[in-house]
PDBML (XML) file of the C-alpha atoms, coordinates in Angstrom:
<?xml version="1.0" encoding="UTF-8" ?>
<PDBx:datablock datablockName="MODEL"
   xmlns:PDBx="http://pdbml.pdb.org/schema/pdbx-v50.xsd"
   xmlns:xsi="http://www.w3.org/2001/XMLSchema-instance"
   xsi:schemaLocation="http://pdbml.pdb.org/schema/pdbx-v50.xsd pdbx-v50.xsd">
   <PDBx:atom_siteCategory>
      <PDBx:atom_site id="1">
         <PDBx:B_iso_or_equiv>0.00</PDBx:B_iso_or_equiv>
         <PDBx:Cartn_x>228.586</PDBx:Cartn_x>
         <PDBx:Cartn_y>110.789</PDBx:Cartn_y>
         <PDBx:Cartn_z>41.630</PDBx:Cartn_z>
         <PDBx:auth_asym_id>A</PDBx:auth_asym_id>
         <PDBx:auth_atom_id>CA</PDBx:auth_atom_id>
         <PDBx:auth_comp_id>UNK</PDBx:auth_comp_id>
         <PDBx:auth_seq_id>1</PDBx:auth_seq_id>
         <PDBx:group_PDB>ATOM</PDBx:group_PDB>
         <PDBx:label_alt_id xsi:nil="true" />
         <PDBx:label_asym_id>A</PDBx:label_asym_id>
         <PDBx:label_atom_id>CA</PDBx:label_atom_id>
         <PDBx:label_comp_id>UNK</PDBx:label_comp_id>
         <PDBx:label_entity_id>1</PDBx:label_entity_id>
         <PDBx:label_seq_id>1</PDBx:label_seq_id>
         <PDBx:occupancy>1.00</PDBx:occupancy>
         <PDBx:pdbx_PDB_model_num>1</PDBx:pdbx_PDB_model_num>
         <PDBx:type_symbol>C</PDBx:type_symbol>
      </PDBx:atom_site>
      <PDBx:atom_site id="2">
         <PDBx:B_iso_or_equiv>0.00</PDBx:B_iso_or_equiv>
         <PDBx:Cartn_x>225.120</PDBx:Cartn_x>
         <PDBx:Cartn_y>112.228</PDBx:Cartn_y>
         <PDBx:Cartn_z>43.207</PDBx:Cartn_z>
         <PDBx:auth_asym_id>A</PDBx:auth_asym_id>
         <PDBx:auth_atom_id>CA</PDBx:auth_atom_id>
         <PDBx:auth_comp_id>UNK</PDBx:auth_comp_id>
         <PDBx:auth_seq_id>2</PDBx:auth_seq_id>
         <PDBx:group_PDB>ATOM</PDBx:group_PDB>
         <PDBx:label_alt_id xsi:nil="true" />
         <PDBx:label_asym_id>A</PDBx:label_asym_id>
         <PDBx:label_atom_id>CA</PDBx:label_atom_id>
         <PDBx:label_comp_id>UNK</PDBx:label_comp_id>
         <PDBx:label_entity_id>1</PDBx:label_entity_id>
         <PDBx:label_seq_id>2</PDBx:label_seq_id>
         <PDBx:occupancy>1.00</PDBx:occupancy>
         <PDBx:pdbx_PDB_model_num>1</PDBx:pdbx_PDB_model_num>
         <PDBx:type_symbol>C</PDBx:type_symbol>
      </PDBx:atom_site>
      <PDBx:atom_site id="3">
         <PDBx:B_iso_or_equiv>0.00</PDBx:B_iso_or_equiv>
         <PDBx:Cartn_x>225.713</PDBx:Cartn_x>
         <PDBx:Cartn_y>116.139</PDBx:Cartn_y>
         <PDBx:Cartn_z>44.022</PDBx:Cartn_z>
         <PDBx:auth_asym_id>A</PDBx:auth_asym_id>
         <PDBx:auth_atom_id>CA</PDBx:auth_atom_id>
         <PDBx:auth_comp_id>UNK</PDBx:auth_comp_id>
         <PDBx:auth_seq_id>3</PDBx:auth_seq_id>
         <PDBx:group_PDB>ATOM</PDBx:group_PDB>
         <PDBx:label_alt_id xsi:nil="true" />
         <PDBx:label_asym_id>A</PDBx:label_asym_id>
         <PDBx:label_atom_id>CA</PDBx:label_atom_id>
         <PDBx:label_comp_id>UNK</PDBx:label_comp_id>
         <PDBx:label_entity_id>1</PDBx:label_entity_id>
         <PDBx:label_seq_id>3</PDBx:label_seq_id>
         <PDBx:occupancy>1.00</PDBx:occupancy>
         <PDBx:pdbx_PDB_model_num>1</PDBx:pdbx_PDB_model_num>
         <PDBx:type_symbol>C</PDBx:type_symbol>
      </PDBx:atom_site>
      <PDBx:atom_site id="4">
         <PDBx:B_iso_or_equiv>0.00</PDBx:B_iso_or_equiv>
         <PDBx:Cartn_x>221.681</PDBx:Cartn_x>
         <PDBx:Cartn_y>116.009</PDBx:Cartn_y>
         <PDBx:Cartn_z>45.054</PDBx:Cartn_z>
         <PDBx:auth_asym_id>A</PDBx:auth_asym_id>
         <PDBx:auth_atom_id>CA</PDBx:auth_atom_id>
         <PDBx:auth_comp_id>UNK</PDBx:auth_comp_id>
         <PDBx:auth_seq_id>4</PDBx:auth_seq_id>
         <PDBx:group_PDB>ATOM</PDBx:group_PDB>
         <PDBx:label_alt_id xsi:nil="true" />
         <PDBx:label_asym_id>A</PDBx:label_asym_id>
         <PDBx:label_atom_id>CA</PDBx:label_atom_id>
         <PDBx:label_comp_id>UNK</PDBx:label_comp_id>
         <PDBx:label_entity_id>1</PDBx:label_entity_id>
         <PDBx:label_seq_id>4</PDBx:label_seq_id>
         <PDBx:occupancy>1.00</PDBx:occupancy>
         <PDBx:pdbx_PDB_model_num>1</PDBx:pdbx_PDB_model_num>
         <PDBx:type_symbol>C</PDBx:type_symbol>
      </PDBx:atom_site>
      <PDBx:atom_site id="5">
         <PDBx:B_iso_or_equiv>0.00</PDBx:B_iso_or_equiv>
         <PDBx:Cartn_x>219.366</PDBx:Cartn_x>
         <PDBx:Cartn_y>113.955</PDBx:Cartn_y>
         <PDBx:Cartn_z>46.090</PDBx:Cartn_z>
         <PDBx:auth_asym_id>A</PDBx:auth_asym_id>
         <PDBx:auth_atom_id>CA</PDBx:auth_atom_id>
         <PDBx:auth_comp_id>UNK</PDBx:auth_comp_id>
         <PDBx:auth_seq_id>5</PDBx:auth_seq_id>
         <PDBx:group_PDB>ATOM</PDBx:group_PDB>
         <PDBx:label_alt_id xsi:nil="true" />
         <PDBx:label_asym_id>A</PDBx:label_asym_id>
         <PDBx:label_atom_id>CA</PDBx:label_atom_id>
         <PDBx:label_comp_id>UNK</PDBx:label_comp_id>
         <PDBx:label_entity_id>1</PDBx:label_entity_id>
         <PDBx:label_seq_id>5</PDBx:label_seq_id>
         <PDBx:occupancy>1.00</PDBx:occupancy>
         <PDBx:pdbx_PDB_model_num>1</PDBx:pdbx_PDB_model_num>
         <PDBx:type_symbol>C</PDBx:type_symbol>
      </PDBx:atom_site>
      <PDBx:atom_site id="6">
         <PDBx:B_iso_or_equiv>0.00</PDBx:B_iso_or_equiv>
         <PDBx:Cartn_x>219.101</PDBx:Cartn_x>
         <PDBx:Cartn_y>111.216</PDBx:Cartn_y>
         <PDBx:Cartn_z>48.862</PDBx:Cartn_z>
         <PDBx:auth_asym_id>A</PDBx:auth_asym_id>
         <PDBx:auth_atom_id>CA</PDBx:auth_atom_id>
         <PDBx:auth_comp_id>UNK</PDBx:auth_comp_id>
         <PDBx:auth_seq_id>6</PDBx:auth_seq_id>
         <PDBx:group_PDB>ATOM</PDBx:group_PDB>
         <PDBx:label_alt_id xsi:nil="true" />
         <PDBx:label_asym_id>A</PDBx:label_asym_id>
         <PDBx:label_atom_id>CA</PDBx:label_atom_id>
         <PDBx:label_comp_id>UNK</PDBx:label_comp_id>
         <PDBx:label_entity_id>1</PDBx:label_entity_id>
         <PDBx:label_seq_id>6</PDBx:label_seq_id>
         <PDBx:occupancy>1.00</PDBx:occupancy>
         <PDBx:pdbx_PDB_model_num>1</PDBx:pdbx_PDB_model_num>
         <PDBx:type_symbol>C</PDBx:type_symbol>
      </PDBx:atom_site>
      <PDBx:atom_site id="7">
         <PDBx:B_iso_or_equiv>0.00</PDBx:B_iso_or_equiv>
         <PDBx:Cartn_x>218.581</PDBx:Cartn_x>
         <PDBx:Cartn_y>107.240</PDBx:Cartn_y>
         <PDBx:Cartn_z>48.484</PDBx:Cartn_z>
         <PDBx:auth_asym_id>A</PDBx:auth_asym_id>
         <PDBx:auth_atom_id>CA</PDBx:auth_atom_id>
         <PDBx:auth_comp_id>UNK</PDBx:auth_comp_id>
         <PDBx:auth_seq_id>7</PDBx:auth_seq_id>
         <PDBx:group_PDB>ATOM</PDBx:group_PDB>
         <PDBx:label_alt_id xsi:nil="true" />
         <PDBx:label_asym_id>A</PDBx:label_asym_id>
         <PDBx:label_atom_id>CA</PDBx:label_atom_id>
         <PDBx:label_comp_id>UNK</PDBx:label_comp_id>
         <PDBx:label_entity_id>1</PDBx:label_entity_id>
         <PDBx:label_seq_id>7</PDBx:label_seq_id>
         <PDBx:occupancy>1.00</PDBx:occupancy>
         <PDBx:pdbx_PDB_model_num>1</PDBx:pdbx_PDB_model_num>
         <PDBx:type_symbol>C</PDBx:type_symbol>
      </PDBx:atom_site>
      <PDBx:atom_site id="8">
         <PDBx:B_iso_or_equiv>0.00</PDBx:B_iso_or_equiv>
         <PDBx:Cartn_x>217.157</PDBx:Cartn_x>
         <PDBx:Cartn_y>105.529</PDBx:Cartn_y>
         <PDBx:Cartn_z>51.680</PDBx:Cartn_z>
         <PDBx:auth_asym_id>A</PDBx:auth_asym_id>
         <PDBx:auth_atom_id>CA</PDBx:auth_atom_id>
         <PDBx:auth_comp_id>UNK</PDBx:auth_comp_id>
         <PDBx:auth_seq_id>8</PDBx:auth_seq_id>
         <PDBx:group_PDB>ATOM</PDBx:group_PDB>
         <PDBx:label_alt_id xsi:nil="true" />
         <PDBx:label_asym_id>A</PDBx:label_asym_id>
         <PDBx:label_atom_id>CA</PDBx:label_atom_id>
         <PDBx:label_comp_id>UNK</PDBx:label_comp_id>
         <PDBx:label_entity_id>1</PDBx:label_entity_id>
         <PDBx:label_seq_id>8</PDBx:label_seq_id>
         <PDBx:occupancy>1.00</PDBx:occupancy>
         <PDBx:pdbx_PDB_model_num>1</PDBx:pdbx_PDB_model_num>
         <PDBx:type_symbol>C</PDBx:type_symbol>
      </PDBx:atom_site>
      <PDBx:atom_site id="9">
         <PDBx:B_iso_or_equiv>0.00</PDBx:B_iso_or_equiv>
         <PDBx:Cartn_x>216.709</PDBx:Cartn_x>
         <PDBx:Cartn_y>101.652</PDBx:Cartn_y>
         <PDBx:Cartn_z>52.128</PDBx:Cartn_z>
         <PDBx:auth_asym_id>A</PDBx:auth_asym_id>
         <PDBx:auth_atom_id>CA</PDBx:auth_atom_id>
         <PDBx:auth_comp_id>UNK</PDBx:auth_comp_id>
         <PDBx:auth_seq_id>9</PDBx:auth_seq_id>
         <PDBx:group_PDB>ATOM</PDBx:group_PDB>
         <PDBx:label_alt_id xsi:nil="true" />
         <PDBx:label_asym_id>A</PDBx:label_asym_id>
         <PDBx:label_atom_id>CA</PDBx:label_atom_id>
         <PDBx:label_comp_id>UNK</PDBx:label_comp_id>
         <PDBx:label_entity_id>1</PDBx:label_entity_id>
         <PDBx:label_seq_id>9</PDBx:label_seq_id>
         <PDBx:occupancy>1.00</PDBx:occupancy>
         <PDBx:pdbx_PDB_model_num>1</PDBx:pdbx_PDB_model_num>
         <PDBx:type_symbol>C</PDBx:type_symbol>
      </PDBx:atom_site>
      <PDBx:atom_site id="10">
         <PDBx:B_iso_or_equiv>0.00</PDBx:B_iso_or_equiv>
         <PDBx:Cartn_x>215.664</PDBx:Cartn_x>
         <PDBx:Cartn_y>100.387</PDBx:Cartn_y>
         <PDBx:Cartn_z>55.296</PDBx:Cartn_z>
         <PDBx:auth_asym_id>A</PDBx:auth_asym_id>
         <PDBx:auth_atom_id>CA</PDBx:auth_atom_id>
         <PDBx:auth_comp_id>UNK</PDBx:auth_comp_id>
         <PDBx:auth_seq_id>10</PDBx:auth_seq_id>
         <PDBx:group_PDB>ATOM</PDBx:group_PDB>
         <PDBx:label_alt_id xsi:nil="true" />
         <PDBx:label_asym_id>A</PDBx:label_asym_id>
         <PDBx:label_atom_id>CA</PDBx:label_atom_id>
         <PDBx:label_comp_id>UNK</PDBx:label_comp_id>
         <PDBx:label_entity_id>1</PDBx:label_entity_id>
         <PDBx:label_seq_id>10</PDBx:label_seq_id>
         <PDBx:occupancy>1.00</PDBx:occupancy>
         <PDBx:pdbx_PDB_model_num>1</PDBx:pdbx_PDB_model_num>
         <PDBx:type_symbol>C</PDBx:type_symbol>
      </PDBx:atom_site>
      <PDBx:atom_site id="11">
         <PDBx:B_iso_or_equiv>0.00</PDBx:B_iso_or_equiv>
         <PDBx:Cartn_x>213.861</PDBx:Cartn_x>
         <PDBx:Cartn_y>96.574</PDBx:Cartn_y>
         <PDBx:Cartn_z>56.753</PDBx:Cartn_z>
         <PDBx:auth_asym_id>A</PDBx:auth_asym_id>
         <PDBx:auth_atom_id>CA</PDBx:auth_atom_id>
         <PDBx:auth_comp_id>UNK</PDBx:auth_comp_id>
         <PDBx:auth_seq_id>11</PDBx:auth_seq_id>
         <PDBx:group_PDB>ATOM</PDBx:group_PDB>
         <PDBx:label_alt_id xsi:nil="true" />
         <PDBx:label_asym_id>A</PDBx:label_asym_id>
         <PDBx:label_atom_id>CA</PDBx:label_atom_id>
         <PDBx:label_comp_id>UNK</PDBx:label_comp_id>
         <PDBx:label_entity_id>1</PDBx:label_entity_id>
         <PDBx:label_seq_id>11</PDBx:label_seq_id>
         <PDBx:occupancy>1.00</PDBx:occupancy>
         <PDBx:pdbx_PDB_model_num>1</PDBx:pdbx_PDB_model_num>
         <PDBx:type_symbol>C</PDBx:type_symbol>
      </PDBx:atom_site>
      <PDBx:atom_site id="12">
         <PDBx:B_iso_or_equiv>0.00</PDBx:B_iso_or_equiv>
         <PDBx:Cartn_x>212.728</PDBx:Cartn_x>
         <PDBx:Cartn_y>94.596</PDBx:Cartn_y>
         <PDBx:Cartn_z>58.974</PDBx:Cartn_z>
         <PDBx:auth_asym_id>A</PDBx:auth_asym_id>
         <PDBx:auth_atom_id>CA</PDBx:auth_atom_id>
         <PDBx:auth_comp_id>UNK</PDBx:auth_comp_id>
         <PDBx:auth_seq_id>12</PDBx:auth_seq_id>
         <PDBx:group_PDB>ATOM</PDBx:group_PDB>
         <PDBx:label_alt_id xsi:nil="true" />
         <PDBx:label_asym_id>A</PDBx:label_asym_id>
         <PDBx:label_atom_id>CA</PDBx:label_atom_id>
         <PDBx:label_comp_id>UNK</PDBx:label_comp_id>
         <PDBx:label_entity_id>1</PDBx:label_entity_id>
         <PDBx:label_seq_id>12</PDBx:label_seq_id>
         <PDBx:occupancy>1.00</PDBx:occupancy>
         <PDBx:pdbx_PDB_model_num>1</PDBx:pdbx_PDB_model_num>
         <PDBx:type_symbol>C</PDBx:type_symbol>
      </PDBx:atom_site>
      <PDBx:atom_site id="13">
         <PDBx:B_iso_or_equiv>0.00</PDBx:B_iso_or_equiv>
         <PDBx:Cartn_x>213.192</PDBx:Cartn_x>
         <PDBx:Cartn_y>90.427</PDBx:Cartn_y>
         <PDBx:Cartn_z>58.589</PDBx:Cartn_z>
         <PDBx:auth_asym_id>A</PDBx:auth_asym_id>
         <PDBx:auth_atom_id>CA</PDBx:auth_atom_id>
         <PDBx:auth_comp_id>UNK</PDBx:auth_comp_id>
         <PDBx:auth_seq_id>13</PDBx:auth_seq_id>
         <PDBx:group_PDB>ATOM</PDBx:group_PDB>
         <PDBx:label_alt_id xsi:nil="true" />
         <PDBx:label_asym_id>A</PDBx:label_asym_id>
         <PDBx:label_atom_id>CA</PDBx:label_atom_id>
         <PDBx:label_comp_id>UNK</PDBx:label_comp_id>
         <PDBx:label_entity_id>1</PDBx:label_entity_id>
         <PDBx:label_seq_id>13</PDBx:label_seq_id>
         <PDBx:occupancy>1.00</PDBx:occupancy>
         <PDBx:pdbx_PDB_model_num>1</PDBx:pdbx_PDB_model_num>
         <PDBx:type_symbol>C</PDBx:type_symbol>
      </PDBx:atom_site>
      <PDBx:atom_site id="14">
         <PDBx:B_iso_or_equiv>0.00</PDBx:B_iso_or_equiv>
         <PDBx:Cartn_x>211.358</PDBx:Cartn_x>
         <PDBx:Cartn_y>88.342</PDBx:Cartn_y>
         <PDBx:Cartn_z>60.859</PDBx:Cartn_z>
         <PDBx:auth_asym_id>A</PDBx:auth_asym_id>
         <PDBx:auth_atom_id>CA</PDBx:auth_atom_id>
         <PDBx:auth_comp_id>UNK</PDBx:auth_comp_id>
         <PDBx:auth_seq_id>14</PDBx:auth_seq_id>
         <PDBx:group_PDB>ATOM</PDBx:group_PDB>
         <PDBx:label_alt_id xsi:nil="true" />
         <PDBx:label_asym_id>A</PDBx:label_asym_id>
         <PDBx:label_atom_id>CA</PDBx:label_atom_id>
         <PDBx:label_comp_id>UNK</PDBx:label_comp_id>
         <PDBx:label_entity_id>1</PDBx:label_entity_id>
         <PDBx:label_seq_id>14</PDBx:label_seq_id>
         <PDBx:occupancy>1.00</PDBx:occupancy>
         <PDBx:pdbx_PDB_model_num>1</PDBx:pdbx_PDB_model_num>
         <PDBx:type_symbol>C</PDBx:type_symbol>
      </PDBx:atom_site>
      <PDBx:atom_site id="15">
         <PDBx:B_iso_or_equiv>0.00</PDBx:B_iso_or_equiv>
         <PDBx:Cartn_x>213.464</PDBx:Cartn_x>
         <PDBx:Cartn_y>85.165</PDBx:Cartn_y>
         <PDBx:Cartn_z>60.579</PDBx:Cartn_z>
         <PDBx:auth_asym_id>A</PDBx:auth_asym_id>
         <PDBx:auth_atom_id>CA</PDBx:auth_atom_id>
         <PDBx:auth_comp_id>UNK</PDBx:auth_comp_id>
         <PDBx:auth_seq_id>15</PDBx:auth_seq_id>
         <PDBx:group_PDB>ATOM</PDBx:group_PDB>
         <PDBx:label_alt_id xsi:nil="true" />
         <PDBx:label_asym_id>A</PDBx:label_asym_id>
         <PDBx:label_atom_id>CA</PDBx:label_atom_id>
         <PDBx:label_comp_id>UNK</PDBx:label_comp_id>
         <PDBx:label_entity_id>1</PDBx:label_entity_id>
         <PDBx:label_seq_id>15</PDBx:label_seq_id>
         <PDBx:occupancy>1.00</PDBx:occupancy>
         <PDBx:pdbx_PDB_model_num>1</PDBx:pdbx_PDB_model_num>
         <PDBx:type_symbol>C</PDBx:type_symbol>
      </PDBx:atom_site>
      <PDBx:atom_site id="16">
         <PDBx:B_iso_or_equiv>0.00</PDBx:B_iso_or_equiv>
         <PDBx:Cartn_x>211.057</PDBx:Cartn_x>
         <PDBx:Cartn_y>82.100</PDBx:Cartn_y>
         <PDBx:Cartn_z>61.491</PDBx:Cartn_z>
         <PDBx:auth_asym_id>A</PDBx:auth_asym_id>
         <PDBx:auth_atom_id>CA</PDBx:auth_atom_id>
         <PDBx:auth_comp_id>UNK</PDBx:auth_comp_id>
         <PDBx:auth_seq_id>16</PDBx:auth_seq_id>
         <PDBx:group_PDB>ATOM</PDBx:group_PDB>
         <PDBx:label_alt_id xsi:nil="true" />
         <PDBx:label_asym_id>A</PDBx:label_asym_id>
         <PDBx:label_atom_id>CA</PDBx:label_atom_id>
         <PDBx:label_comp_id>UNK</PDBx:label_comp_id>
         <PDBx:label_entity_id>1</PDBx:label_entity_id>
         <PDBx:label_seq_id>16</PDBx:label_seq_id>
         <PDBx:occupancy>1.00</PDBx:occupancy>
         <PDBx:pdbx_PDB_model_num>1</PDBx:pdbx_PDB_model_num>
         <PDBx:type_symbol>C</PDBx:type_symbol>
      </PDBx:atom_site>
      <PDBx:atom_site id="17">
         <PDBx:B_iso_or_equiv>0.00</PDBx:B_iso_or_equiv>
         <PDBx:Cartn_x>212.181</PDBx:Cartn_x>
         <PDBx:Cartn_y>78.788</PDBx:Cartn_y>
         <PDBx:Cartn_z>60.262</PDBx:Cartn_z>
         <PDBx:auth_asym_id>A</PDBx:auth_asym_id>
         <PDBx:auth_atom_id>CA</PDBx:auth_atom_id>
         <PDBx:auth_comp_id>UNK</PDBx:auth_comp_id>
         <PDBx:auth_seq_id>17</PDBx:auth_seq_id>
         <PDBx:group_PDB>ATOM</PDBx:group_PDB>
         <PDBx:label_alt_id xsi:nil="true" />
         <PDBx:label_asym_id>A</PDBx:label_asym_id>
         <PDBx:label_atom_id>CA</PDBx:label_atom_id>
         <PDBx:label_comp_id>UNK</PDBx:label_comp_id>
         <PDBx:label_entity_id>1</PDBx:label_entity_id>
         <PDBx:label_seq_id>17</PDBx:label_seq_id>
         <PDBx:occupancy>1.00</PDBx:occupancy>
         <PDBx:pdbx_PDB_model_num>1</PDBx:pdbx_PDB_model_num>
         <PDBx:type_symbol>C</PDBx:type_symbol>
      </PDBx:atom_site>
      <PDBx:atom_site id="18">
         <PDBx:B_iso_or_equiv>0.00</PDBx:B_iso_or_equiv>
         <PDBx:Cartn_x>216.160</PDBx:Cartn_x>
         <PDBx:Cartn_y>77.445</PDBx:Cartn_y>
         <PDBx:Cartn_z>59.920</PDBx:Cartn_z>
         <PDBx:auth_asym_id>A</PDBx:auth_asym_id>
         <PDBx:auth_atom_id>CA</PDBx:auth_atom_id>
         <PDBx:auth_comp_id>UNK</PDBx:auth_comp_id>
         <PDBx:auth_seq_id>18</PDBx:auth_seq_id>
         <PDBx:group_PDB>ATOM</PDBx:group_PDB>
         <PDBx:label_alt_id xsi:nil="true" />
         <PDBx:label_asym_id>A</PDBx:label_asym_id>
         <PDBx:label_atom_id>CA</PDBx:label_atom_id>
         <PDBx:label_comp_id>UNK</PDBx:label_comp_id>
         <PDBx:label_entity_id>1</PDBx:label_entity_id>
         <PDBx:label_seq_id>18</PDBx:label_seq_id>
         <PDBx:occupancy>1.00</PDBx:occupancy>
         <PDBx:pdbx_PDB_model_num>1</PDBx:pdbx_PDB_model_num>
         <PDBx:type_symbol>C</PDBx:type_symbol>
      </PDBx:atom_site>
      <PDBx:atom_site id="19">
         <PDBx:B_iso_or_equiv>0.00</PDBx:B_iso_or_equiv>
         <PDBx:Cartn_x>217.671</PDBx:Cartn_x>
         <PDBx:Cartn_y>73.471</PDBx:Cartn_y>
         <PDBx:Cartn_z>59.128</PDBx:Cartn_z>
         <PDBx:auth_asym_id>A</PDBx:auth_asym_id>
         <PDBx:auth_atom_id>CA</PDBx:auth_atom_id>
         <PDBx:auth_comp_id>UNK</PDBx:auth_comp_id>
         <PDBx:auth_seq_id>19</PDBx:auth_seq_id>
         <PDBx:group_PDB>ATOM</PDBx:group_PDB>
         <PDBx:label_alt_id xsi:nil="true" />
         <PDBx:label_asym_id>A</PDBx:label_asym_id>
         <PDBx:label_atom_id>CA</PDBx:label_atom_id>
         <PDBx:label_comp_id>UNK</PDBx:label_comp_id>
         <PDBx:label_entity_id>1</PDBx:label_entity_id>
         <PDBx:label_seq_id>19</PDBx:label_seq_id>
         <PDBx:occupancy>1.00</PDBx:occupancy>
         <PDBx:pdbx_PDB_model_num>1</PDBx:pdbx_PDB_model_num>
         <PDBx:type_symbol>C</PDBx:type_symbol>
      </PDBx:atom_site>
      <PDBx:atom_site id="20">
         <PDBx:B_iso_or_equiv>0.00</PDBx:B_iso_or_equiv>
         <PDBx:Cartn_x>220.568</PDBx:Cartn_x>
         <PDBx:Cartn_y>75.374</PDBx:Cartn_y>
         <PDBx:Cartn_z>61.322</PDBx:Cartn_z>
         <PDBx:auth_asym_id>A</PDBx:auth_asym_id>
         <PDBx:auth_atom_id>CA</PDBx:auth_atom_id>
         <PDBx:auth_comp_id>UNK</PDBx:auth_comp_id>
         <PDBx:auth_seq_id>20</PDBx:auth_seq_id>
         <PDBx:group_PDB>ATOM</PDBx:group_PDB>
         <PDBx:label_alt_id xsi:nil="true" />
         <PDBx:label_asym_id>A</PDBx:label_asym_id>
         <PDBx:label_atom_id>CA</PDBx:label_atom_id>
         <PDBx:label_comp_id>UNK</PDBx:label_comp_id>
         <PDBx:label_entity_id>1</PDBx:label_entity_id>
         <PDBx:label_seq_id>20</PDBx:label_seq_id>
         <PDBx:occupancy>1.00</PDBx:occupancy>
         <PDBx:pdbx_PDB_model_num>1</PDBx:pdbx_PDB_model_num>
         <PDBx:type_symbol>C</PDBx:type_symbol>
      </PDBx:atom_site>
      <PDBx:atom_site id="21">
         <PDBx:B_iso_or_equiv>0.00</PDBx:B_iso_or_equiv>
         <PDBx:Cartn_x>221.053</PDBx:Cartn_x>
         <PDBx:Cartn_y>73.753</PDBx:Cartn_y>
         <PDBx:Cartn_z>64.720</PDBx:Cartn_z>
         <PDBx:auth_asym_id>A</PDBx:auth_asym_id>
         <PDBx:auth_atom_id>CA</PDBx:auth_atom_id>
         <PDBx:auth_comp_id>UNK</PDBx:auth_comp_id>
         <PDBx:auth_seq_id>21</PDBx:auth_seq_id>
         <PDBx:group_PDB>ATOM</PDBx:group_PDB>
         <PDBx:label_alt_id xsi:nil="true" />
         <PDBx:label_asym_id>A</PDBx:label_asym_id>
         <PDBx:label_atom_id>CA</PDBx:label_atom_id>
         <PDBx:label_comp_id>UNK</PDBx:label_comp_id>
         <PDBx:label_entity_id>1</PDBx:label_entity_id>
         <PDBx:label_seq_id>21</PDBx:label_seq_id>
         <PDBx:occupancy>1.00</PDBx:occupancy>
         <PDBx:pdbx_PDB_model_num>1</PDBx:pdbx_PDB_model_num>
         <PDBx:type_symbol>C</PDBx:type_symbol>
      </PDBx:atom_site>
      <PDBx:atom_site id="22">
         <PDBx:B_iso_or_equiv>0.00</PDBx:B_iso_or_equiv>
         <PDBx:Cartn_x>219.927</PDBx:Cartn_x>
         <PDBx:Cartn_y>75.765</PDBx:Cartn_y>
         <PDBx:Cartn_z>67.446</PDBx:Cartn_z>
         <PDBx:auth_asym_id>A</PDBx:auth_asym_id>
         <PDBx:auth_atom_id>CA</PDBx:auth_atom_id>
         <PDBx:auth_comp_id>UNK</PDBx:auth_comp_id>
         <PDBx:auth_seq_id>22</PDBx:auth_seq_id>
         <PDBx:group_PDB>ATOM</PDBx:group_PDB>
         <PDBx:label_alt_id xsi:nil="true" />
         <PDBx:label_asym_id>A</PDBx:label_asym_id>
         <PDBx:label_atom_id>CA</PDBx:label_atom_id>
         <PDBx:label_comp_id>UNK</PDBx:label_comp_id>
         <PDBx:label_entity_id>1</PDBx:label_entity_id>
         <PDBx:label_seq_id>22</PDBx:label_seq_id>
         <PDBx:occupancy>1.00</PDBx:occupancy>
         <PDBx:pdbx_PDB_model_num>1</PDBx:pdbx_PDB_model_num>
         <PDBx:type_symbol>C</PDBx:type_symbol>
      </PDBx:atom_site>
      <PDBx:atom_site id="23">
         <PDBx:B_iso_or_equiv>0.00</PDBx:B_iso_or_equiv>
         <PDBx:Cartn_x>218.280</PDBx:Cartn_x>
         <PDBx:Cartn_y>78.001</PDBx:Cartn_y>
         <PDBx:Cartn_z>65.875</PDBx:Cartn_z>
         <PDBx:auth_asym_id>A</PDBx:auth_asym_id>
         <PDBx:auth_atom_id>CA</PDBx:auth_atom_id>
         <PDBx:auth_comp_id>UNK</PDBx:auth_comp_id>
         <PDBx:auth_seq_id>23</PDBx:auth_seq_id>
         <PDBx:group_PDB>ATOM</PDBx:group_PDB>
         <PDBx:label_alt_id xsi:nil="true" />
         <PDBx:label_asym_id>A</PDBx:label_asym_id>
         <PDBx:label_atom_id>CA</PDBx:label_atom_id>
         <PDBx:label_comp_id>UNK</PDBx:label_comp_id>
         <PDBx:label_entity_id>1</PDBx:label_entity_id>
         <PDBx:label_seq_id>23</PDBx:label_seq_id>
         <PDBx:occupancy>1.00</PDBx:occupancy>
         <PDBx:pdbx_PDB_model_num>1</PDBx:pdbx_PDB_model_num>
         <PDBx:type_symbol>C</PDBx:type_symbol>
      </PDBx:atom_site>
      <PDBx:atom_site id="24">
         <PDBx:B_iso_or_equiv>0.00</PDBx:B_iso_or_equiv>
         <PDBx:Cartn_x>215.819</PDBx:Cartn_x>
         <PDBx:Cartn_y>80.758</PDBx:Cartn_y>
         <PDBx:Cartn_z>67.217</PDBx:Cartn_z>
         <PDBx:auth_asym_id>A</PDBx:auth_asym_id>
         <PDBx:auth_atom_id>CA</PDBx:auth_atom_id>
         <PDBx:auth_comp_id>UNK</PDBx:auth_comp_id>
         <PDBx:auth_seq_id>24</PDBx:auth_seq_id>
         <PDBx:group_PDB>ATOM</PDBx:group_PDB>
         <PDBx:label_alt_id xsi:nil="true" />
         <PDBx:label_asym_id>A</PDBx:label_asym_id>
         <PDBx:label_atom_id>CA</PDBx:label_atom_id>
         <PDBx:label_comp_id>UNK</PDBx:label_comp_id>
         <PDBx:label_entity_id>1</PDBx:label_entity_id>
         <PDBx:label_seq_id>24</PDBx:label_seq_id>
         <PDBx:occupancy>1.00</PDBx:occupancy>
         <PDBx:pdbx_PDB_model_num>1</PDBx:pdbx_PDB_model_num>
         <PDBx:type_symbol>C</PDBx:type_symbol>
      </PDBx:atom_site>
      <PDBx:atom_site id="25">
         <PDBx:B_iso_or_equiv>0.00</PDBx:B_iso_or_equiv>
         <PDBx:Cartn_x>213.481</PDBx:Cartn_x>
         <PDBx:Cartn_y>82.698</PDBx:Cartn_y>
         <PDBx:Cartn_z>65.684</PDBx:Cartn_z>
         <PDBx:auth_asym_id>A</PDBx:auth_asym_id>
         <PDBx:auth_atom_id>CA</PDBx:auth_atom_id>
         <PDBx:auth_comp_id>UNK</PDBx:auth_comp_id>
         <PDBx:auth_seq_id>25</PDBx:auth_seq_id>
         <PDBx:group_PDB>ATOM</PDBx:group_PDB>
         <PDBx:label_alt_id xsi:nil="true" />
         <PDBx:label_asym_id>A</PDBx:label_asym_id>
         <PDBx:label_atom_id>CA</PDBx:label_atom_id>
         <PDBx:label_comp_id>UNK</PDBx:label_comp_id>
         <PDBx:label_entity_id>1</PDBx:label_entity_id>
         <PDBx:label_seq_id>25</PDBx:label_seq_id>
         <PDBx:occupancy>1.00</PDBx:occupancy>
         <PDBx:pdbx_PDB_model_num>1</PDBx:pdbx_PDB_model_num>
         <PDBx:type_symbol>C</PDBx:type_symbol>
      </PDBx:atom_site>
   </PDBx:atom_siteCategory>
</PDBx:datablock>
């Protein structure tokens, strides 16, 4: 119950290899 104060998450993925069909990086 935060009255102050700030929480930040933030990324970036680079997705480069899948079994899924059709995949794309």
């Amino acid at each position: 119950f935060a009255s102050r104060g700030f929480k930040f998450y933030s990324s970036l993925k680079y997705i480069f290899d899948s079994n899924v069909k059709n995949f794309d990086k």
